[in-house]
Structure formats: structure tokens, C-alpha cells
Protein backbone atom coordinates (compact mmCIF):
# COMPACT_ATOMS: atom_id res chain seq x y z
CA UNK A 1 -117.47 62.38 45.76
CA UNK A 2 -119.11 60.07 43.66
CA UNK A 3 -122.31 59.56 41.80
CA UNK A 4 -121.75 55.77 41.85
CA UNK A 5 -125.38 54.27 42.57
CA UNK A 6 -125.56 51.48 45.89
CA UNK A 7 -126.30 48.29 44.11
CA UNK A 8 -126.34 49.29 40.53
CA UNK A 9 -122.69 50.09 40.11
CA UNK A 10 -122.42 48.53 36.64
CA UNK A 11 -125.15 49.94 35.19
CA UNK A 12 -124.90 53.28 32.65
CA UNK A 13 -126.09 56.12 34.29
CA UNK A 14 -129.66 57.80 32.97
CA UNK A 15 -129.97 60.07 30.13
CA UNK A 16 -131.99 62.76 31.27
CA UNK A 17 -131.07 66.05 32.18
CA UNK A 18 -130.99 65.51 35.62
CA UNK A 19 -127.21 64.63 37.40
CA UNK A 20 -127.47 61.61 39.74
CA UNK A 21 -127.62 63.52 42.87
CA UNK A 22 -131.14 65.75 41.25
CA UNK A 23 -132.77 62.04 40.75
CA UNK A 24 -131.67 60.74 44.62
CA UNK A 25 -133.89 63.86 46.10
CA UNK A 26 -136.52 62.95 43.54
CA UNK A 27 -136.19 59.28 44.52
CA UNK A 28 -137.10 60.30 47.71
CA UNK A 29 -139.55 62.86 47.47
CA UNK A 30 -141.63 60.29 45.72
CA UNK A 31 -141.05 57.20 47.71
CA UNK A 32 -143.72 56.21 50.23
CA UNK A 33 -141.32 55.81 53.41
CA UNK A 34 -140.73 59.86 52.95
CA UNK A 35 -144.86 60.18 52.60
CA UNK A 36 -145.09 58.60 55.83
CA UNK A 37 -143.37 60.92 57.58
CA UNK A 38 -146.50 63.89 56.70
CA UNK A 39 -147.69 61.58 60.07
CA UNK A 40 -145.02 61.35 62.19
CA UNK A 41 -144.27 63.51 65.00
CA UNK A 42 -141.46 65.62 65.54
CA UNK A 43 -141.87 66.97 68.62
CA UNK A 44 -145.76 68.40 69.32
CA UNK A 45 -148.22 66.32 68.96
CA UNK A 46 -150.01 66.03 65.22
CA UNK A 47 -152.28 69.40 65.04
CA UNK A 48 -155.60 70.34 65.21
CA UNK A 49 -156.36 74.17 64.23
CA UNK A 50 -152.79 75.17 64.77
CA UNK A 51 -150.50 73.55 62.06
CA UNK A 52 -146.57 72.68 63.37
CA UNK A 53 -144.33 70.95 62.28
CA UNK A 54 -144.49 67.17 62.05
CA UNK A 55 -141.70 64.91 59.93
CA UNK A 56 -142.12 65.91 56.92
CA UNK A 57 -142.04 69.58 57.44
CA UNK A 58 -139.22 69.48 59.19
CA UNK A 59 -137.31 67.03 56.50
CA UNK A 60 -138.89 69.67 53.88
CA UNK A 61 -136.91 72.36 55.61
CA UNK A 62 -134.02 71.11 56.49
CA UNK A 63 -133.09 70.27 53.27
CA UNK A 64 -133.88 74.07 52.21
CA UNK A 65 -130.93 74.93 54.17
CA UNK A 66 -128.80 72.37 53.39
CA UNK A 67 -129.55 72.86 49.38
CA UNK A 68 -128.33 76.51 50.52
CA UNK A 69 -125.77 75.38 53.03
CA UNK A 70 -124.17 73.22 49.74
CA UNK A 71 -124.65 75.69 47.15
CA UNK A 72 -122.96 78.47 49.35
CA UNK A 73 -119.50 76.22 50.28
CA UNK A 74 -119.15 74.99 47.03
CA UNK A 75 -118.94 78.54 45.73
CA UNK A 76 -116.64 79.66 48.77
CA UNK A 77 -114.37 76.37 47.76
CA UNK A 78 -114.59 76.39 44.43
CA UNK A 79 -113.22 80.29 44.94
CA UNK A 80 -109.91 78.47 46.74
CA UNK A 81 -110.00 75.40 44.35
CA UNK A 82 -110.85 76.53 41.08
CA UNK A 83 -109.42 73.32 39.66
CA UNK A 84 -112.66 71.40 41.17
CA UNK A 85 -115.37 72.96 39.01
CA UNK A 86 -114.62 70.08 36.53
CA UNK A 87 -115.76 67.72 39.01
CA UNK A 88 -118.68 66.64 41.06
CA UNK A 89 -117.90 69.60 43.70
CA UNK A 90 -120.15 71.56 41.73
CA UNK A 91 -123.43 69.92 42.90
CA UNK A 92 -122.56 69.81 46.68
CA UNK A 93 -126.06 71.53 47.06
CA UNK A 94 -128.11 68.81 45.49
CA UNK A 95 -126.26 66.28 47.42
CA UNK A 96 -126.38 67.59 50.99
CA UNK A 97 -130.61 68.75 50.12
CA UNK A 98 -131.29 64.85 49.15
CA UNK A 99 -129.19 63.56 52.42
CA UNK A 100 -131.32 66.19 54.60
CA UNK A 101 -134.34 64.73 52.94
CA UNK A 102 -133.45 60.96 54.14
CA UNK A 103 -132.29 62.11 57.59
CA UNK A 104 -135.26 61.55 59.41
CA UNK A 105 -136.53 58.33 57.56
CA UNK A 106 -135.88 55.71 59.87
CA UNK A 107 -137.37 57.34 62.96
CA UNK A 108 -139.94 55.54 64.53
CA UNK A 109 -143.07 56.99 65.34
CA UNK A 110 -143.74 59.26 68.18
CA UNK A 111 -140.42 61.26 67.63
CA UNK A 112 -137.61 60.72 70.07
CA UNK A 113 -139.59 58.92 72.48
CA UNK A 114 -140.25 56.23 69.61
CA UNK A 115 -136.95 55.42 69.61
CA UNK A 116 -136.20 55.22 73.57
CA UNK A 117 -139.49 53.05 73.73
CA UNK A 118 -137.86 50.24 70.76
CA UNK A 119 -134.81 50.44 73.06
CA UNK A 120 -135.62 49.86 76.05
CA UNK A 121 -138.15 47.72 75.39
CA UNK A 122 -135.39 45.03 75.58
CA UNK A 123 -132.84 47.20 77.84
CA UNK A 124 -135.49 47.39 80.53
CA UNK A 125 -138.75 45.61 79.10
CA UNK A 126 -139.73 42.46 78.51
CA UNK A 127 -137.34 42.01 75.95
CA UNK A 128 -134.71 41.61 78.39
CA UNK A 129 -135.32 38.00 77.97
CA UNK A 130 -133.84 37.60 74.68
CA UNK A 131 -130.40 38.63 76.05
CA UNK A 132 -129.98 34.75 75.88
CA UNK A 133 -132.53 33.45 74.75
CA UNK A 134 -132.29 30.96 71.97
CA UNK A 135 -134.83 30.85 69.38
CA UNK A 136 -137.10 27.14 69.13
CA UNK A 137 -136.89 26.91 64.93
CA UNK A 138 -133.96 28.76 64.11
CA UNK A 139 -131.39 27.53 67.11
CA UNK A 140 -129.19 30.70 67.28
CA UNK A 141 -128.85 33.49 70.16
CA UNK A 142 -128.16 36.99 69.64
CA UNK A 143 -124.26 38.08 69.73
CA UNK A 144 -123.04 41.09 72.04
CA UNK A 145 -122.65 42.88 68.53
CA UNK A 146 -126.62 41.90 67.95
CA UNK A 147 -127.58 42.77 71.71
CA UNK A 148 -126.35 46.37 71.11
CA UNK A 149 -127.38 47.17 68.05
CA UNK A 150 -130.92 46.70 69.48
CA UNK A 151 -130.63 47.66 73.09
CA UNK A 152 -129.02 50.98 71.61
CA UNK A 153 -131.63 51.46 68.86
CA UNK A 154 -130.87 54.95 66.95
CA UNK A 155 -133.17 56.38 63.84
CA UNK A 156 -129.82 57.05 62.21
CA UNK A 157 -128.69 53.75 61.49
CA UNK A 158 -132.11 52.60 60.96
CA UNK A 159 -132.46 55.32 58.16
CA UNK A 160 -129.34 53.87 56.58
CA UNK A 161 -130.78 50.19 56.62
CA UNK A 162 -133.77 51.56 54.85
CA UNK A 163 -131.50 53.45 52.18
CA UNK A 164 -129.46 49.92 51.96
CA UNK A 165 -131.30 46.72 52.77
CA UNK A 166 -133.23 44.39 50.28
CA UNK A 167 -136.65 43.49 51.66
CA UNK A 168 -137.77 40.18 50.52
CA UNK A 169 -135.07 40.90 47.52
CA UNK A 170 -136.14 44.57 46.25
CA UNK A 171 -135.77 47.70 47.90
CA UNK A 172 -138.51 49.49 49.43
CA UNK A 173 -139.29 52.60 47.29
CA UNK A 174 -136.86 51.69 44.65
CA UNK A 175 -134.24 53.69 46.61
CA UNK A 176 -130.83 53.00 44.86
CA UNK A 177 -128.83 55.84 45.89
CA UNK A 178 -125.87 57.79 45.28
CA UNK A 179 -122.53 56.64 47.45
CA UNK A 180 -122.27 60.41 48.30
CA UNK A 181 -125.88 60.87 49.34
CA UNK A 182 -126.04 57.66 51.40
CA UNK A 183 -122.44 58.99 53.17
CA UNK A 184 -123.78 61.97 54.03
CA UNK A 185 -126.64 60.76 56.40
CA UNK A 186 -124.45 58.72 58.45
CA UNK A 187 -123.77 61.26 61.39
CA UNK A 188 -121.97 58.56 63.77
CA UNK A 189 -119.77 56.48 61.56
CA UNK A 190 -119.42 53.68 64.02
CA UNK A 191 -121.13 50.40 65.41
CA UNK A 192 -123.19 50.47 67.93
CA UNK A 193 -120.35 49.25 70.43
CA UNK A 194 -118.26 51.73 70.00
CA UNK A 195 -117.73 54.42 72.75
CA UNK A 196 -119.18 57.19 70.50
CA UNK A 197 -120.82 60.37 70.95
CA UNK A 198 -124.34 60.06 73.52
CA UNK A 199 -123.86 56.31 72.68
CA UNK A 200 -125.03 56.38 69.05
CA UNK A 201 -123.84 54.77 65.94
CA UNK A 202 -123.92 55.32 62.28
CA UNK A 203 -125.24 51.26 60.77
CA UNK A 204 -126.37 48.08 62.23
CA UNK A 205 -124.68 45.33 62.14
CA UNK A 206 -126.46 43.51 59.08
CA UNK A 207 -125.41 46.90 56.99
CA UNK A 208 -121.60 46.94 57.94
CA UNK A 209 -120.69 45.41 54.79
CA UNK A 210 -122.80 48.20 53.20
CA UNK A 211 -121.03 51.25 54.71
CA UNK A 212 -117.20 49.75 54.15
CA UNK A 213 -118.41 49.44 50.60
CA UNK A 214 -119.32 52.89 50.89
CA UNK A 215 -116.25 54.31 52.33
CA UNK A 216 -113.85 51.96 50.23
CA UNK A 217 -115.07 53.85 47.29
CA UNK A 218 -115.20 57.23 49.08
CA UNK A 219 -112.21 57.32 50.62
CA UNK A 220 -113.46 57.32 54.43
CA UNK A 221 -110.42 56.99 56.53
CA UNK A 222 -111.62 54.56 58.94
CA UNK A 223 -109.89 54.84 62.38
CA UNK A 224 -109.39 52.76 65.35
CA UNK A 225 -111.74 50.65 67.25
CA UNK A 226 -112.36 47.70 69.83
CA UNK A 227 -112.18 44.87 68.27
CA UNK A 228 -114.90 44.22 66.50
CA UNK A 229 -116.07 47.28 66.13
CA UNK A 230 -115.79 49.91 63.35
CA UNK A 231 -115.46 53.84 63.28
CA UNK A 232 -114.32 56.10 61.07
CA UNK A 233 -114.26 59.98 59.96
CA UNK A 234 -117.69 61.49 59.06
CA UNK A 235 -117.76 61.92 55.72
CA UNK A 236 -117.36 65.89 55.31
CA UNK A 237 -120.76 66.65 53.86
CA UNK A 238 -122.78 65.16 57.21
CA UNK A 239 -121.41 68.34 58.78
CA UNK A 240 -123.49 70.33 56.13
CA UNK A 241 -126.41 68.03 56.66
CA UNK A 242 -126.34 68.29 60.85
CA UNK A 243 -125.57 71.92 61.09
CA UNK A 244 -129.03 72.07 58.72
CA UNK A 245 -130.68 69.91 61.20
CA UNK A 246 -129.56 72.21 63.61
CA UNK A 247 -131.03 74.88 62.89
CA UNK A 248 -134.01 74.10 61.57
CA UNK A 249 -135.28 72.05 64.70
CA UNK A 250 -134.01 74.83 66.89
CA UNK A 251 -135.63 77.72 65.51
CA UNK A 252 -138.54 76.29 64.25
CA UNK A 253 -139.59 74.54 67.65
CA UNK A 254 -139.27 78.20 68.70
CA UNK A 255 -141.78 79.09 66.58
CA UNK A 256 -143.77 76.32 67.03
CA UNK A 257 -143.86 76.98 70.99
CA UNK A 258 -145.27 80.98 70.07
CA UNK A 259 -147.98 79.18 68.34
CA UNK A 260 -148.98 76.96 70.56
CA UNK A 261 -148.85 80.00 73.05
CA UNK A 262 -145.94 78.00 75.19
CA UNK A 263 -143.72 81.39 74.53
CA UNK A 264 -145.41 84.41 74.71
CA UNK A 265 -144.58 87.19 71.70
CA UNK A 266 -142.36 89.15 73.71
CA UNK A 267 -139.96 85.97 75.05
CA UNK A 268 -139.99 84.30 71.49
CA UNK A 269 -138.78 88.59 69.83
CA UNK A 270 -136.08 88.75 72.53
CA UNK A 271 -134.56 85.36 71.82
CA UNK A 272 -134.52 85.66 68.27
CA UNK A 273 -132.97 89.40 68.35
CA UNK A 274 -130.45 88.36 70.59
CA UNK A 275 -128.56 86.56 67.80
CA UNK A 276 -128.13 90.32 66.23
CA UNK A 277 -125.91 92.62 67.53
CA UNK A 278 -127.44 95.95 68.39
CA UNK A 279 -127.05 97.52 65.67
CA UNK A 280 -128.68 95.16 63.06
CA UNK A 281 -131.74 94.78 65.89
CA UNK A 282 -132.55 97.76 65.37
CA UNK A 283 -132.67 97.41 61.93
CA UNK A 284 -134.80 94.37 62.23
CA UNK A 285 -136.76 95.84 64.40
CA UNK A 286 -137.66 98.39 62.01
CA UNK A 287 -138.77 95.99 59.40
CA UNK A 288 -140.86 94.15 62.14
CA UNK A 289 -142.70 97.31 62.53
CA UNK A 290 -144.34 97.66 58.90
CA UNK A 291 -146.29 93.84 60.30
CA UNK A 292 -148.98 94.32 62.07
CA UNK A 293 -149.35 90.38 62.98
CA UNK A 294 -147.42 88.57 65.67
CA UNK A 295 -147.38 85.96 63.76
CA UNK A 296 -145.43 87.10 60.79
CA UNK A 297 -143.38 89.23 62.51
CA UNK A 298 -142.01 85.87 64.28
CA UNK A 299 -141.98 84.12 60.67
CA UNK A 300 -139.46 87.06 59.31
CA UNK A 301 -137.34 87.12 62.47
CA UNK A 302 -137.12 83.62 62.41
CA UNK A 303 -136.17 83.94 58.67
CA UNK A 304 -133.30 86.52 59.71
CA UNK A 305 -131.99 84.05 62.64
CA UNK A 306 -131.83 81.26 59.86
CA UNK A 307 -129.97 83.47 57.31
CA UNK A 308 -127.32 84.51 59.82
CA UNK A 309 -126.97 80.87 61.15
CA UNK A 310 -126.34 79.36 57.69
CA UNK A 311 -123.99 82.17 56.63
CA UNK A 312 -122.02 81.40 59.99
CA UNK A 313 -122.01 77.72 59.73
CA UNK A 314 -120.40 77.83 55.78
CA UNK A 315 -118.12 80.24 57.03
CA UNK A 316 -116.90 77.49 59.79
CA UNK A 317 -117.02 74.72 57.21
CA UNK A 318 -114.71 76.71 54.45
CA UNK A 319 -112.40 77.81 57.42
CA UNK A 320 -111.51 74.32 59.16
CA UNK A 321 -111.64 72.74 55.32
CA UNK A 322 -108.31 70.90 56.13
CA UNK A 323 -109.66 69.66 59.78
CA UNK A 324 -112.71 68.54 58.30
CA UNK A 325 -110.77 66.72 55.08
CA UNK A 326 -108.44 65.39 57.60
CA UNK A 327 -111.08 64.02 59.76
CA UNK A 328 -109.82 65.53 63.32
CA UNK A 329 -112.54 68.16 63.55
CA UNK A 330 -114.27 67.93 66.51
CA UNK A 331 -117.89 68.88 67.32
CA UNK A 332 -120.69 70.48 65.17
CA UNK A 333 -120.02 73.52 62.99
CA UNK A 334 -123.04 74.98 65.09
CA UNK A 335 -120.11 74.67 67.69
CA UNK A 336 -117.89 76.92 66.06
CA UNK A 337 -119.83 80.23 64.98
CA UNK A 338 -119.62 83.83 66.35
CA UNK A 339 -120.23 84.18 69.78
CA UNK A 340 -123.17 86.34 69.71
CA UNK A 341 -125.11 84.07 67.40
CA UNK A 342 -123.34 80.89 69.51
CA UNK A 343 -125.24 82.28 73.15
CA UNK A 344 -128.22 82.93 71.23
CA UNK A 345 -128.19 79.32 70.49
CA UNK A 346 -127.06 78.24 73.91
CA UNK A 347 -130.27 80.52 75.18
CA UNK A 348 -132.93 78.60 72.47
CA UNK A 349 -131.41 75.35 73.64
CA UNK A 350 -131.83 76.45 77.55
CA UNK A 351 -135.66 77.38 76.69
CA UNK A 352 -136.41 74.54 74.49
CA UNK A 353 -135.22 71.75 76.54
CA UNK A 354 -137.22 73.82 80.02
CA UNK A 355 -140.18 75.00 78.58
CA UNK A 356 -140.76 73.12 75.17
CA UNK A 357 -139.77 69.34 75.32
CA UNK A 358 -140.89 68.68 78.94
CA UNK A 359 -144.16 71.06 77.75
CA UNK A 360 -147.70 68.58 79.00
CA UNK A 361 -148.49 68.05 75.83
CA UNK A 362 -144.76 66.51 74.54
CA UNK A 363 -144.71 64.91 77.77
CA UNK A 364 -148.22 62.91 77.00
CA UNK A 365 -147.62 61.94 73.61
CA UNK A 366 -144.05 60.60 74.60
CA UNK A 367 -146.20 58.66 77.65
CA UNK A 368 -148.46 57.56 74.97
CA UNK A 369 -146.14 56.58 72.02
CA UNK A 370 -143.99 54.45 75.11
CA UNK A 371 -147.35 52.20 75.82
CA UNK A 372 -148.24 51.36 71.51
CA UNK A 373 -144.91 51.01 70.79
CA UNK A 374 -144.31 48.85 73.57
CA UNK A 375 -147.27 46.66 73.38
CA UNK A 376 -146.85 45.95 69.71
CA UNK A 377 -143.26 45.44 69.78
CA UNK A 378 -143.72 42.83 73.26
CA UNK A 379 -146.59 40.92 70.47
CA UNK A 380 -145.13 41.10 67.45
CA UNK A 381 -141.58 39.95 69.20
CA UNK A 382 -143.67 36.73 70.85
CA UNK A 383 -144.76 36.30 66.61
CA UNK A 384 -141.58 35.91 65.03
CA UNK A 385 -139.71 33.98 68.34
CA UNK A 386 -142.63 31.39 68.14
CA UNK A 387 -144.19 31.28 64.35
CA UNK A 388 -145.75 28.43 65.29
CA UNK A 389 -148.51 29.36 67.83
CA UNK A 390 -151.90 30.52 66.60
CA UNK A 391 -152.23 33.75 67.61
CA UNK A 392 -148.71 33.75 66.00
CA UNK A 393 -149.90 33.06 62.71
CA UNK A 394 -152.74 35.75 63.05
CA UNK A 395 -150.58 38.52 63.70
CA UNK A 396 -148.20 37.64 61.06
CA UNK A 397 -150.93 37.02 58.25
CA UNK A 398 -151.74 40.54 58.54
CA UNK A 399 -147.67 41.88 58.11
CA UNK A 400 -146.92 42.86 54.50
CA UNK A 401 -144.34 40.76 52.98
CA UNK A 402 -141.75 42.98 52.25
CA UNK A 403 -140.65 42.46 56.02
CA UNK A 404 -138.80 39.06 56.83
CA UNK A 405 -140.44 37.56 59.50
CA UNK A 406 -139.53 34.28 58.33
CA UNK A 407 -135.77 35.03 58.35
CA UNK A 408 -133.41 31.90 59.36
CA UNK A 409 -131.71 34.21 62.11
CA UNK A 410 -133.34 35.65 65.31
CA UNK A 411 -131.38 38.93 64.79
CA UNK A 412 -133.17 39.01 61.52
CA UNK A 413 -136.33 38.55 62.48
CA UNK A 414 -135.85 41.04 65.02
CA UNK A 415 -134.49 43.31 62.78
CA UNK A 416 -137.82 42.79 60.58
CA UNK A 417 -140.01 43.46 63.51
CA UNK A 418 -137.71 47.03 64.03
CA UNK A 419 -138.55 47.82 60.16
CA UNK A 420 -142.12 47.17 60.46
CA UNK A 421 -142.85 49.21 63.48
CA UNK A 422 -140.22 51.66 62.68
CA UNK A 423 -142.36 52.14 59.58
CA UNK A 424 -145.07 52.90 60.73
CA UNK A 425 -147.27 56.36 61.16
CA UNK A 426 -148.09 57.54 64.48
CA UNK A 427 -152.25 57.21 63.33
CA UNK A 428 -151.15 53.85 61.65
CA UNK A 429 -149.43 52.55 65.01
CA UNK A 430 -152.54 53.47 67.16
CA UNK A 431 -155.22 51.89 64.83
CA UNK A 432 -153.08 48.86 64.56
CA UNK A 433 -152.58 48.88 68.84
CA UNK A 434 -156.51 49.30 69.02
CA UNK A 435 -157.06 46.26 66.87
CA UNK A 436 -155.22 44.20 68.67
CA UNK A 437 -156.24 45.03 72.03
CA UNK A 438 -159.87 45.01 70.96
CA UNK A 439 -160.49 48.53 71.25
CA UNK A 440 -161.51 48.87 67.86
CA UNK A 441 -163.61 46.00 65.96
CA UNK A 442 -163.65 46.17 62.21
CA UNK A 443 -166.83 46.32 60.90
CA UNK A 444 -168.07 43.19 58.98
């Protein structure tokens, strides 16, 4: 580990009381891009009486488990390696909370379908004709490296370019971050040609540099590849940081769906129980008993299910330490827990992806997010390939500066385009889609 900081690595560390790892999650909970995400879906639609869970919730809560998903397998380690509490091993917690907190910054809004509308926009949209196109002012084409890391867009490696890349030479939100923290994020430590896991990758290409820094310094045993491509072992603590993911979006769309009325009371109490064995249901149910709303007796189930899945998940972690260290463990740790809690899991998964994620609702705002995201990205992709034109010059005019429209490559400029959008709130994205389409005429 290492409390290096990305791009101020011969500068003296701060003074304060805080370590290095305390002032990344401070970093972020302060920066703007992490505001931003109060109005970005995660996977129902932004509320009206009924308050779920939107981006910043979820980031909120994840890193609540991770923070205890840290604390808890540094204390089980530092049990085995008591030699390590003179190190940075001690503040695994703070490292893995600040990486949960950055997880989700470079998802587009919309949630999920965000992303699938960026990438297919020019897999199966009418950015297909940049495949070989070659740009009028700057003169280059797009490589195959380029072409994928596009057509294949993923929030992951986008969050990573927003952790990493100078806009316009500064970074947005002053982010300068810890090597450890920025390791920890990257769940798919690869390009984006690389045959990895559900076809996602870990960095664009315009950040490679960035991560081999990163793993030079960390020790990152990087593994074979295609050539020119790059993969290596996940850096141990991403483990920590998905298996928090996991079980916060899991559980809490659960209770999201009994508040929306998608699960009824009873269907939402039997899945949750069902990651207790009989005896400690009963218990629970007992507790449950002294509530006399639905609603919180959900809320302290759902606290139960999260307590037993974190407990299970450290105990995974600490068991395959060497595996992990080594870099040939394979899967999740959610993967690798009990088997009552594991088909409890495998049941929430069943009902969410049936019930909850192809729910009306999801289903409109994923229909909806496809045709803004699509019709800004088709016009502000006509901008930056021909600067020249008018209506060109309009649209750009009204783009903040920190993006690089202007850059000398089209890959950059594309890339700028992806940050812009990317960046933007689902409220922000409509208003913006309105304007230009006439929909909406500000008043003079």
C-alpha cells in the first residue's frame, strides 16, 4: 500500500491530523463530480413522495460497508500478521470507504442504460461512421485500440479517467489521490481489448500510462495479454470495494422494490429470512414483532442480511489471503460465502433481475435516457468532427472549458465529448436535450 499522491509525488505530505487516505474520502465528499451524483439514477427513476435510492445514496452506502468491510480484515490480518500494524495496513478501512465513494463517479446518467446508450451509439448508431472516418482539421482516424475503448464504453474506466486526467491542465475537483485509493476502484485491470470478464475493462487508452504508474509503484503483477493490450491482477482491496457494491445494490434494490410496492411485505420478509438459518429466523422474527410498521421491519431485516453478508465476505477475504495476494483468485468474494446466505443471494438476484430491472418504470427511464443521450451525443459528436460549421460553434460556445473540444486528436475530442455528457445529471441532460431541440426556449 501506499499513500503516495497521483501527480504530486514529490511533494511533503499535509500536516494535519488526518492520514492521506482520511483526506482522499474528504476530497471526494466535497468535490462537485460526487454532488452530481444526488441526481443520477441508479436504478428507479428520481422520486417523487417515495424517496430511493439514486447515486449518491447508494455511493453513501456502499462505502459504509466497505469502511466496515476494511476495518474488520485488517483486524482479522493484523491478528495473523502482527508485524503489519507498523504499516499502512492499519487504515485498510479508510482506504476501501474512499474507493467505494469514487466507484460510481464516472457513470453516465440514466444508470446502466447511460452507459449502453454512449456505446452503442457508435456500435450500432450513427456513430458507426467514425469507424474510419478521418477527421477534416486534425487528419487522424481512430485506432482499433481507440474504436474499443469507445464502442465498449464502461463507467469504470471512465471513473478512473476522472480520478486521473488533467482537463484543460488542472484536475476537476482538485482530486489528487492516493495510489492505493485510485487501485482500488479499478475492478477490471485490463484494456478494453482484452477478453475480460462481460467485456469490460479497468482504463482507457489515454490513462494506460496512468495505471502502469500505478501498479509499478504498487506492485501489480501484470499478466499476459494480446499484444497490445494490458491486464493484470486486481489489486486486493477492489475485492473489498465490489463485494460492498454487492451488497448494497442487492439488498437495497430489495427494499427499494417494497417501497415502490413492486414486492409485496410478505415476498420482500421471506427473501430476506432466507439468508438465516432457522434458528436465528426465529430470532429475528421475534425482534420484527416489537415493529408495528412494514416499513421498519424491512429496514432492520435488511440491516441483519447486510451484517451477515459483510461478516461472510471478510471471512472469504482473510481465508483465500494467499490466492488473493497471489492474484489467481477467481470470482467475487460474494462467490465464496456460506451456502445458505450464497442461495439467498442467488434468490434476490433471480427476483431483481424478473421483477425489478425489467419493472415499467426502469424500463421507461432506460427508453428515455437511450433517446437524450443519444441525441446529444449524435450533436455534440457532429461539433467537435466539424468545429467549423455554425451551428458547430453554437453548441460549443455553450461547453465549459474544462472539456477539450479543441484537442489535436479525434480520439480526444471524442473522449471530451464522453466527459461532458458522462458528467452530466439526469435533470441537467434533459434541460440541455430540450434546449436544443426547441422544446424549451429560455426566457429573454
Amino acid at each position: 500500500m501506499s499513500n503516495k499522491r497521483f501527480g504530486q509525488e514529490g511533494q511533503p505530505h499535509s500536516k494535519d491530523d488526518r492520514t492521506e487516505f482520511q483526506r482522499d474520502y474528504d476530497r471526494l465528499i466535497f468535490s462537485a463530480p460526487f454532488r452530481r451524483l444526488q441526481n443520477k439514477t441508479q436504478v428507479f427513476p428520481l422520486p417523487g413522495s417515495i424517496f430511493v435510492h439514486n447515486r449518491l445514496t447508494h455511493s453513501l452506502e456502499v462505502s459504509s460497508v466497505g469502511r466496515s468491510l476494511g476495518n474488520d480484515a485488517s483486524r482479522a490480518l493484523l491478528d495473523k500478521h502482527p508485524q503489519l500494524y507498523a504499516t499502512h495496513f492499519t487504515e485498510l478501512g479508510s482506504i476501501v470507504s474512499a474507493a467505494c465513494l469514487a466507484h460510481d463517479l464516472g457513470n453516465p446518467p440514466f444508470g446502466h442504460s447511460g452507459e449502453n446508450a454512449i456505446a452503442t451509439y457508435f456500435s450500432e448508431g450513427d456513430g458507426q461512421k467514425l469507424r474510419d472516418y478521418m477527421c477534416p482539421d486534425t487528419g487522424d482516424r481512430l485506432t482499433e485500440a481507440q474504436w474499443n475503448d469507445i464502442t465498449r464504453f464502461e463507467g469504470n474506466a471512465n471513473a478512473f479517467r476522472l480520478l486521473t486526467h488533467h482537463f484543460q491542465g488542472r484536475r476537476e475537483g482538485g482530486f489528487v489521490m492516493t495510489y492505493s485509493t485510485l487501485a482500488s476502484i479499478v475492478k477490471y485491470p485490463y484494456t478494453s481489448g482484452h477478453e475480460g470478464k462481460k467485456g469490460k475493462f479497468g482504463f482507457f487508452r489515454a490513462e494506460e500510462e496512468s495505471y502502469l504508474r500505478i501498479a509499478r509503484e504498487l506492485g501489480i503483477k501484470q499478466l499476459p495479454a494480446e499484444e497490445g493490450e494490458l491486464s493484470f491482477v486486481r489489486y486486493p482491496l477492489v475485492y473489498l470495494v465490489e463485494a460492498a457494491d454487492d451488497i448494497c445494490y442487492e439488498i437495497m434494490d430489495i427494499e427499494d422494490a417494497h417501497k415502490l410496492k413492486i414486492l409485496t411485505t410478505e415476498e420482500t420478509t421471506e427473501l430476506l429470512l432466507s439468508y438465516f438459518p432457522k434458528e436465528q429466523q426465529e430470532h429475528i422474527k421475534m425482534r420484527m414483532s416489537t415493529l408495528d410498521d412494514a416499513n421498519e421491519k424491512v429496514v432492520y431485516l435488511r440491516s441483519c442480511v447486510i451484517n451477515c453478508l459483510e461478516n461472510e465476505c471478510v471471512r472469504v477475504f482473510v481465508d483465500h489471503e494467499e490466492e488473493i495476494l497471489e492474484g489467481v483468485f477467481e470470482g467475487s468474494l460474494i462467490n465464496y460465502i456460506s451456502d445458505i446466505p450464497k442461495q439467498a443471494y442467488k434468490a434476490c438476484e433471480k427476483v431483481s433481475y424478473g421483477r425489478i430491472y425489467h419493472s415499467k418504470d426502469v424500463v421507461d427511464i432506460e427508453i428515455a435516457g437511450y433517446k437524450v443521450i443519444s441525441t446529444l451525443m449524435d450533436l455534440m459528436v457532429e461539433a467537435v468532427t466539424h468545429p467549423d460549421r455554425q451551428y458547430s460553434k453554437l453548441l460549443l460556445n455553450r461547453v465549459s472549458r474544462q472539456y477539450e473540444m479543441n484537442a489535436p486528436t479525434l480520439y480526444g475530442r471524442l473522449l471530451a465529448v464522453l466527459d461532458y455528457i458522462s458528467g452530466m445529471t439526469d435533470v441537467y441532460a434533459i434541460d440541455v436535450y430540450r434546449k436544443i431541440n426547441g422544446m424549451k426556449i429560455p426566457m429573454l
